[in-house]
Protein backbone atom coordinates (compact mmCIF):
# COMPACT_ATOMS: atom_id res chain seq x y z
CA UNK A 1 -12.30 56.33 30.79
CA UNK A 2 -14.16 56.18 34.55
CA UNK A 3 -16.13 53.05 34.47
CA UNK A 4 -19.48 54.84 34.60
CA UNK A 5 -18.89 57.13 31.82
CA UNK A 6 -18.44 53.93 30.16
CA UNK A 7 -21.57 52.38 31.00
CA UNK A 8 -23.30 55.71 29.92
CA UNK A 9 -22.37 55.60 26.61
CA UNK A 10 -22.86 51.72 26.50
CA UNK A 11 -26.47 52.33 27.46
CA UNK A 12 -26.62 55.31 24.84
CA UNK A 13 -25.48 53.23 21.89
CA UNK A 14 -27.86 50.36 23.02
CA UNK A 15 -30.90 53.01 22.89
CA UNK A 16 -29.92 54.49 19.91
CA UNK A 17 -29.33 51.04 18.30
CA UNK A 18 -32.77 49.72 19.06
CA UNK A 19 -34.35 53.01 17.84
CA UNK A 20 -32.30 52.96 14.49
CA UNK A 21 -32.91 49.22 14.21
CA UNK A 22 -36.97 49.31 14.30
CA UNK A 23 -36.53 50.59 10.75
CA UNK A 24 -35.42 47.34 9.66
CA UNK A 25 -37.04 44.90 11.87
CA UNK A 26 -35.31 41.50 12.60
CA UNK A 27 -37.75 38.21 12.30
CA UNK A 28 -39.86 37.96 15.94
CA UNK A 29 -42.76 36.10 16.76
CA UNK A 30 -45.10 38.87 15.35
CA UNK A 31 -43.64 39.07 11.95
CA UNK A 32 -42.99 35.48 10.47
CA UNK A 33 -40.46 34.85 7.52
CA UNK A 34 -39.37 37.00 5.16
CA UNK A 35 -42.39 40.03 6.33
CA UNK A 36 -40.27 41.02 9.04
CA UNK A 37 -37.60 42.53 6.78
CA UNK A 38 -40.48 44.54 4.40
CA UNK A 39 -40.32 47.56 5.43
CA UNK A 40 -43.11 50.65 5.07
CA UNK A 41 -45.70 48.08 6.50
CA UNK A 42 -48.45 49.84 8.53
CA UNK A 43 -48.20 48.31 11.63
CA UNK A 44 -45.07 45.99 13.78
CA UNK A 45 -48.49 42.93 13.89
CA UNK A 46 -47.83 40.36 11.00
CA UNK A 47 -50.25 41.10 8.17
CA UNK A 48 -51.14 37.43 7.66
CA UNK A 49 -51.25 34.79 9.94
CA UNK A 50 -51.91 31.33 10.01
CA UNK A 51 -54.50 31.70 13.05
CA UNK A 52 -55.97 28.05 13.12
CA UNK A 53 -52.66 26.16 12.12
CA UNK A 54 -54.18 24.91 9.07
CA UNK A 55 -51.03 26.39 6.71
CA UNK A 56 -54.25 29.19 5.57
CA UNK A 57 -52.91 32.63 6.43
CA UNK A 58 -55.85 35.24 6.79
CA UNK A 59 -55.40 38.73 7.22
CA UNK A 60 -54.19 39.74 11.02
CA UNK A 61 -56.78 42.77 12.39
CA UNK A 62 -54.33 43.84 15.01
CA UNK A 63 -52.55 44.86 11.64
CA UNK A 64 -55.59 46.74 10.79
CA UNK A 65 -56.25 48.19 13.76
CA UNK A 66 -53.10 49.35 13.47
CA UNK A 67 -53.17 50.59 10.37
CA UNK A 68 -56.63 52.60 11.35
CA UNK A 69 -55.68 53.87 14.27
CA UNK A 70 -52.03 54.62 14.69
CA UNK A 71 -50.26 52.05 17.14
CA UNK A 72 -51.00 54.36 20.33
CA UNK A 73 -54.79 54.44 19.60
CA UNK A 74 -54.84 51.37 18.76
CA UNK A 75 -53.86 49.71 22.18
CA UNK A 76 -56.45 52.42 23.77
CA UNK A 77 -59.52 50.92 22.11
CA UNK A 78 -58.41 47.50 22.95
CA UNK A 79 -59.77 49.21 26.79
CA UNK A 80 -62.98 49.81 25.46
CA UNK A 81 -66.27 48.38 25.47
CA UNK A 82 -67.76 47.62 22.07
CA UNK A 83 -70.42 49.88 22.66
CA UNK A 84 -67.60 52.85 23.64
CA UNK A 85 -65.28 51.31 20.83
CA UNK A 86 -68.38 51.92 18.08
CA UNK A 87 -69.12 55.13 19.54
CA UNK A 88 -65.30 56.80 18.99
CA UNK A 89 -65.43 54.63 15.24
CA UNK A 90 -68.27 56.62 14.37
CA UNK A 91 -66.54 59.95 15.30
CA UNK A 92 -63.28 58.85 13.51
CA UNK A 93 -65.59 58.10 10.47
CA UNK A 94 -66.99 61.62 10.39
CA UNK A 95 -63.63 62.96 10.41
CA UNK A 96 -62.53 60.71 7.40
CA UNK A 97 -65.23 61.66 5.61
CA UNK A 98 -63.82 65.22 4.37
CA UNK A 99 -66.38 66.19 2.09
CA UNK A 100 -69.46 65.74 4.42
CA UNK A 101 -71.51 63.49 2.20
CA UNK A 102 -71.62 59.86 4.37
CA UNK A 103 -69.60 57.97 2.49
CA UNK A 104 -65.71 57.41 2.98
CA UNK A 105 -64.55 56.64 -0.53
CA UNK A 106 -61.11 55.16 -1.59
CA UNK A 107 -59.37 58.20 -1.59
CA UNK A 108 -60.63 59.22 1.97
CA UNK A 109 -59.66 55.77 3.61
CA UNK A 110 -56.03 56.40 1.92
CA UNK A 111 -55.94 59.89 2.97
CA UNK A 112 -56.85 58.78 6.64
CA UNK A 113 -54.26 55.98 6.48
CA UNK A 114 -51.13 58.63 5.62
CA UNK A 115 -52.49 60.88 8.44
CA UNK A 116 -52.48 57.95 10.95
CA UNK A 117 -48.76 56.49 9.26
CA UNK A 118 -47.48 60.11 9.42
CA UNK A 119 -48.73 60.89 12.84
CA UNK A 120 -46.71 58.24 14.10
CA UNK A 121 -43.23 59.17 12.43
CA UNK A 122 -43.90 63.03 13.80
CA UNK A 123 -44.95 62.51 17.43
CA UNK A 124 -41.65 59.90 17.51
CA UNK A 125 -40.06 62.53 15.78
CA UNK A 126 -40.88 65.34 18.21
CA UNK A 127 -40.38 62.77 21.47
CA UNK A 128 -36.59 62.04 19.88
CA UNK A 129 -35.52 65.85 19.15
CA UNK A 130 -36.85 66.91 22.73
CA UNK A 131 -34.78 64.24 23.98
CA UNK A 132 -31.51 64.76 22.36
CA UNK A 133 -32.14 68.63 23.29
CA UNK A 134 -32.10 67.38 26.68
CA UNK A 135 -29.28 65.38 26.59
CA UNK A 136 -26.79 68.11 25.43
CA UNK A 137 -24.29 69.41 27.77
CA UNK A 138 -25.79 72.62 29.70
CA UNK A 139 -23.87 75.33 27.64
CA UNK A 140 -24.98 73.76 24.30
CA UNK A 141 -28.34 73.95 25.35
CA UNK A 142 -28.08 77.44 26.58
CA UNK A 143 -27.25 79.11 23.31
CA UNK A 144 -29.57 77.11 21.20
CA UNK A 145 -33.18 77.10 19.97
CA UNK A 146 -35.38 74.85 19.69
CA UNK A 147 -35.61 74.87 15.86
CA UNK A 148 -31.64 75.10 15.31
CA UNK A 149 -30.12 72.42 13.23
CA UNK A 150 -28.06 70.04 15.15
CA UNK A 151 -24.16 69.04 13.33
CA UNK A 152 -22.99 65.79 13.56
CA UNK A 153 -20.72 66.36 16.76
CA UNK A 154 -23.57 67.93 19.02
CA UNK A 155 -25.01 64.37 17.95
CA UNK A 156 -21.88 62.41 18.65
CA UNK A 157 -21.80 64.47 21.90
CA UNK A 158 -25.54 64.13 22.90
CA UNK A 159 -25.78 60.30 22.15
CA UNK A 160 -22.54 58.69 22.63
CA UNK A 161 -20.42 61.27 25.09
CA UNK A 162 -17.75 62.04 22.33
CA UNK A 163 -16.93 65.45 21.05
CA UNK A 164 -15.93 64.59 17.75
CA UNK A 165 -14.93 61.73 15.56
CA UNK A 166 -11.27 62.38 16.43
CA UNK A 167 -12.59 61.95 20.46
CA UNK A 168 -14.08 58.77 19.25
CA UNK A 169 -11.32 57.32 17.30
CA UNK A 170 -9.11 57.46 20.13
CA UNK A 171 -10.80 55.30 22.61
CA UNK A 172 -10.10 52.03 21.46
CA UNK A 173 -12.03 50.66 24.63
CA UNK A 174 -14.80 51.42 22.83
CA UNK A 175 -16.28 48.69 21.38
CA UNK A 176 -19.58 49.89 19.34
CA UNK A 177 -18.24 51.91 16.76
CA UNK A 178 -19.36 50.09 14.06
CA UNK A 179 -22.79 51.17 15.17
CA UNK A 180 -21.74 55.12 15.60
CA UNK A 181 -20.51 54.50 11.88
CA UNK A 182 -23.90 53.18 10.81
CA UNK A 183 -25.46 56.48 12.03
CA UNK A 184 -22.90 58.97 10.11
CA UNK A 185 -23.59 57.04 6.60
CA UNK A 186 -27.58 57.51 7.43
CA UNK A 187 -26.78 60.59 8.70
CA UNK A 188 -25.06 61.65 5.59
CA UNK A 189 -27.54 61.14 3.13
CA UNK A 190 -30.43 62.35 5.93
CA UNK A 191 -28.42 66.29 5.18
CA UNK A 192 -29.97 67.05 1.95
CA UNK A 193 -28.30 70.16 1.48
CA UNK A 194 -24.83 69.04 2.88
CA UNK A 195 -24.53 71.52 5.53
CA UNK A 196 -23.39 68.97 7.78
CA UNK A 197 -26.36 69.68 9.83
CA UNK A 198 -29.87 68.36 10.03
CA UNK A 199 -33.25 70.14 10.12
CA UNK A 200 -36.04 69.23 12.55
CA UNK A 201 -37.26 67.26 8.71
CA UNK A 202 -34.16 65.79 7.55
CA UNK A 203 -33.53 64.50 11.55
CA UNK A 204 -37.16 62.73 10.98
CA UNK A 205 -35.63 61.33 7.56
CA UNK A 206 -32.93 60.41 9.87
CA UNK A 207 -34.81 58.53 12.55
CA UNK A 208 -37.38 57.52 9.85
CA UNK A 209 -35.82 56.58 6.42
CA UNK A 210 -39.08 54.02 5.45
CA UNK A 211 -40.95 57.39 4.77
CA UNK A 212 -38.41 59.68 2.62
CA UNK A 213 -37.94 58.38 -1.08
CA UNK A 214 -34.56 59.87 -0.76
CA UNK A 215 -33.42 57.65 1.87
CA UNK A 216 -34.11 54.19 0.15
CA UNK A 217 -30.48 53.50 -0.64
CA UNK A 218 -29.50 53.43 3.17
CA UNK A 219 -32.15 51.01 4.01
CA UNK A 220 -31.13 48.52 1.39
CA UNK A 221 -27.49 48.85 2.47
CA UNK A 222 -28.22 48.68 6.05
CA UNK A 223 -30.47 45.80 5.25
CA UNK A 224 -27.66 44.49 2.96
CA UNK A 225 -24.89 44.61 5.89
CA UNK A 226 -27.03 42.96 8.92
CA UNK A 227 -27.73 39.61 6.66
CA UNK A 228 -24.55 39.69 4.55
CA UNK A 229 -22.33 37.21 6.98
CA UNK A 230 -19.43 36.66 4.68
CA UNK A 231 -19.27 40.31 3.73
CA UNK A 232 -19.24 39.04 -0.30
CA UNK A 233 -22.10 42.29 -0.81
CA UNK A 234 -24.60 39.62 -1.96
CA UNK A 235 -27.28 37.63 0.32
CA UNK A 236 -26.97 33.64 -0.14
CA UNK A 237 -29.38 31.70 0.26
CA UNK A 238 -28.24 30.53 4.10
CA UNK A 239 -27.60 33.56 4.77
CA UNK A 240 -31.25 34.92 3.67
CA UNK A 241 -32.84 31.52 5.87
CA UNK A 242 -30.63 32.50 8.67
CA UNK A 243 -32.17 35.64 8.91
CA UNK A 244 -35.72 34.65 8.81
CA UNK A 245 -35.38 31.83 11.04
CA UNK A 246 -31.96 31.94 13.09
CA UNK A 247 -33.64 29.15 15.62
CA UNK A 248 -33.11 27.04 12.52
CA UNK A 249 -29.26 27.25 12.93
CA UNK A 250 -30.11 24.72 16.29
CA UNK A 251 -32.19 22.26 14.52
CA UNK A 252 -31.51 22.15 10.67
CA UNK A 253 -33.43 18.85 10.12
CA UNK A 254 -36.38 19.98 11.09
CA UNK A 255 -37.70 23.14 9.05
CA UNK A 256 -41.57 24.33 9.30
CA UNK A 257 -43.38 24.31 5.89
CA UNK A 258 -43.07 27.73 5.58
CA UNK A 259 -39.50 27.66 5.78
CA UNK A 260 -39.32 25.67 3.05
CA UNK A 261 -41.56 27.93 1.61
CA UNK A 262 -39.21 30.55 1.87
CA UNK A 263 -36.41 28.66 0.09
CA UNK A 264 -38.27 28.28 -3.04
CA UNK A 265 -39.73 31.90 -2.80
CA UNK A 266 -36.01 32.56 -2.95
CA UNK A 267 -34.65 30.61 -5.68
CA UNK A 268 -37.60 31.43 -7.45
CA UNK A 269 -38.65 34.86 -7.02
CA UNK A 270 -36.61 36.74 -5.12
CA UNK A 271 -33.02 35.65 -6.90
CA UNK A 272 -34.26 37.18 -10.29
CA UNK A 273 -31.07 36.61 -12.21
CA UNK A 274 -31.05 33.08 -11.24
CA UNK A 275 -26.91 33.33 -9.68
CA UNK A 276 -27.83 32.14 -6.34
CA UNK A 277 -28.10 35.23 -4.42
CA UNK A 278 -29.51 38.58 -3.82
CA UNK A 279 -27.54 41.55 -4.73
CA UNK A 280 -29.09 44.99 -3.77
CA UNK A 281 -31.51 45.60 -6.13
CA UNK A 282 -33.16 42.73 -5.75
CA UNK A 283 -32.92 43.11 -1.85
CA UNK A 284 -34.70 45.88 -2.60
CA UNK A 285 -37.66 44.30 -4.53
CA UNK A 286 -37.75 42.06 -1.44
CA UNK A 287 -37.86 44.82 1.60
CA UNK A 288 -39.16 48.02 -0.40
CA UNK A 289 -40.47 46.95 -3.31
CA UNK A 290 -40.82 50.42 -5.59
CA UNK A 291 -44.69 48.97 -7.59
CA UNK A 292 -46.56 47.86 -4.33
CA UNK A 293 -48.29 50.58 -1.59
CA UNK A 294 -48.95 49.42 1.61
CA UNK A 295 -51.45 52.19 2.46
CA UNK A 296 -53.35 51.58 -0.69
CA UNK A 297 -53.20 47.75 -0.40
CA UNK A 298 -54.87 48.31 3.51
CA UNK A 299 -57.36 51.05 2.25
CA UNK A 300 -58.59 48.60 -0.41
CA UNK A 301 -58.80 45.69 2.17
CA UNK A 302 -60.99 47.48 4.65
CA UNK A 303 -63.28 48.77 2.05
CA UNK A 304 -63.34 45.16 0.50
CA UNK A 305 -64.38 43.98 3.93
CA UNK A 306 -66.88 46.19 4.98
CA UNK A 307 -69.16 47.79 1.91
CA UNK A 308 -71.39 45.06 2.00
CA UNK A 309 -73.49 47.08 -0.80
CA UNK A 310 -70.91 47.08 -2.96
CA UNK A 311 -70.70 50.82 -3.87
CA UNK A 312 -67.79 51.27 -3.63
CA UNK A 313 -67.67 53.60 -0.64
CA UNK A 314 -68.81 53.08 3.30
CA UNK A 315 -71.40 54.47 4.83
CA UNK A 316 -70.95 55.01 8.69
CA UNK A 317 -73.57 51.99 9.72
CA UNK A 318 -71.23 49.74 7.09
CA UNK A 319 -67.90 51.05 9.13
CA UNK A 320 -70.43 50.36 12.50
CA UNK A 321 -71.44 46.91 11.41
CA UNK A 322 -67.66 45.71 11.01
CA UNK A 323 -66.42 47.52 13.60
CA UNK A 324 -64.09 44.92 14.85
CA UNK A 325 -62.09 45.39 11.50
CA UNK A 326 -61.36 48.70 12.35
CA UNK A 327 -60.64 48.76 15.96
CA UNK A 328 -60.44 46.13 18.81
CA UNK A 329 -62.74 46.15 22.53
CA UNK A 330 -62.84 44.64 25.84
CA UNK A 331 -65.74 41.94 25.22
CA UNK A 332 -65.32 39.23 28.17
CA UNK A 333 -67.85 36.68 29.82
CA UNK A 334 -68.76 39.01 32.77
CA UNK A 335 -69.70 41.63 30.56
CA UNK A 336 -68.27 45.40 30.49
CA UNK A 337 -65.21 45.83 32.12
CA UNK A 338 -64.03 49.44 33.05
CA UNK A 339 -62.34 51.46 31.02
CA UNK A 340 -60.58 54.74 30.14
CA UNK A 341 -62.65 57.28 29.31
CA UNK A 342 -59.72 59.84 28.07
CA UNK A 343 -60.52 62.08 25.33
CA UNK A 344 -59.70 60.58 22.13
């Protein structure tokens, strides 16, 4: 194989591996412990934080902005001035409010919170398709729409430079197929009706298995297979601390308190059959857990935090009054700083 065709399809597979990966998140400075494996969360921000170093964890508002917003949104109002930031909140609050009668109620925040979640997985979505169109090889784009469903080797082709498994298989140079055989599992149980193709909606499944039921098996397995080191299909205890904090494996004597936390979250919680690991099920309770919704969780929080009159439901001057809940700003010393004025 020419040496750049090689480094093409090393910088396809480490693309595709990132995108694939954010499903699952590894632990990282914004998600501490064992929150950086739970997956459906609302936002990539840490939903508690211990802010003053005190060991108190308070809820994180970049998660709710987040949450509110949609990521992209999100990092726009952090442009704005608090007197353009309240402006645009009181616009989003008239479209939350469906029925017209100034209050956002429970059910409205919720609904609002799925649009902003789904939003997200869709323009990805769209941004990902359009992309792999593009990548095909000019005569495979020529004869196709748009809307066609794309099989596994226009995939293969598109993402890696291989016409088929068989094309794959026989370049032993290649040293990332444990990643290409990662994709055909989730790929597999992404084609719901076993055509061997996917839809524009089963290639969002695809891309996007936290938000299709259907595809909760493959996260646990994938899950399952990035912390299981000794390949025994369980989750040890050092394996599950390794995980959560690998800059442990440098300086074992010296574990934070929440560490520490962790390991008796572990023996005690999370290992529910008291053997001394995790198998998949209870992996699952620990990174999709089936009784607990995120977006009704966050919908409860903000109207917790804001309805100072206790209704029940916000009125726009309670969403005003605790803006900064909702949505960051630019506030600084010198006063208003400029900002982007594109339509939101």
């Amino acid at each position: 194989m020419a040496k750049n065709q090689c480094l093409h399809k090393l910088i396809s597979v480490l693309l595709v591996a990132s995108t694939l990966a954010a499903v699952v998140p590894m632990s990282d400075d914004a998600k501490r412990g064992s929150e950086a494996r739970t997956v459906g969360q609302l936002s990539d921000e840490a939903h508690f934080q211990d802010a003053n170093n005190d060991q108190q964890d308070e809820h994180n508002v970049d998660y709710d902005h987040d949450a509110f917003l949609g990521k992209e949104d999100a990092k726009r109002f952090e442009d704005l001035a608090p007197e353009d930031s309240k402006h645009r909140l009181g616009i989003i609050y008239d479209k939350i409010d469906k029925n017209g009668d100034k209050k956002v109620t429970l059910d409205e925040m919720k609904a609002w919170l799925h649009y902003t979640q789904r939003r997200y997985v869709e323009s990805d979505a769209d941004r990902q398709w359009s992309s792999l169109l593009n990548r095909a090889p000019d005569s495979d784009r020529e004869r196709r729409s748009a809307d066609d469903p794309i099989t596994w080797e226009q995939y293969l082709d598109s993402t890696y430079g291989f016409k088929s498994d068989e094309d794959l298989a026989s370049h032993h140079q290649f040293e990332y197929k444990h990643i290409v055989a990662r994709d055909k599992k989730r790929w597999q149980m992404a084609d719901e009706d076993k055509d061997g193709r996917l839809n524009r909606q089963e290639y969002t499944n695809f891309l996007h298995p936290e938000s299709a039921p259907h595809m909760r098996q493959i996260i646990l397995e994938e899950t399952l297979e990035d912390i299981d080191k000794n390949k025994d299909g369980f989750v040890d205890i050092n394996e599950f601390i390794v995980d959560i904090y690998p800059e442990g494996k440098e300086n074992p004597d010296n574990e934070p308190d929440w560490v520490r936390h962790e390991r008796d979250s572990f023996s005690k919680v999370r290992d529910r059959n008291q053997d001394g690991k995790m198998d998949i099920n209870e992996i699952g309770d620990w990174v999709m857990p089936e009784n607990y919704d995120h977006i009704d969780a966050e919908a409860k929080h903000l109207l917790r935090e804001a309805d100072n009159d206790e209704d029940g439901a916000l009125s726009k001057q309670e969403v005003l009054d605790k803006y900064e809940i909702f949505v960051g700003s630019q506030a600084t010393d010198f006063g208003e700083a400029l900002v982007r004025h594109d339509e939101f």
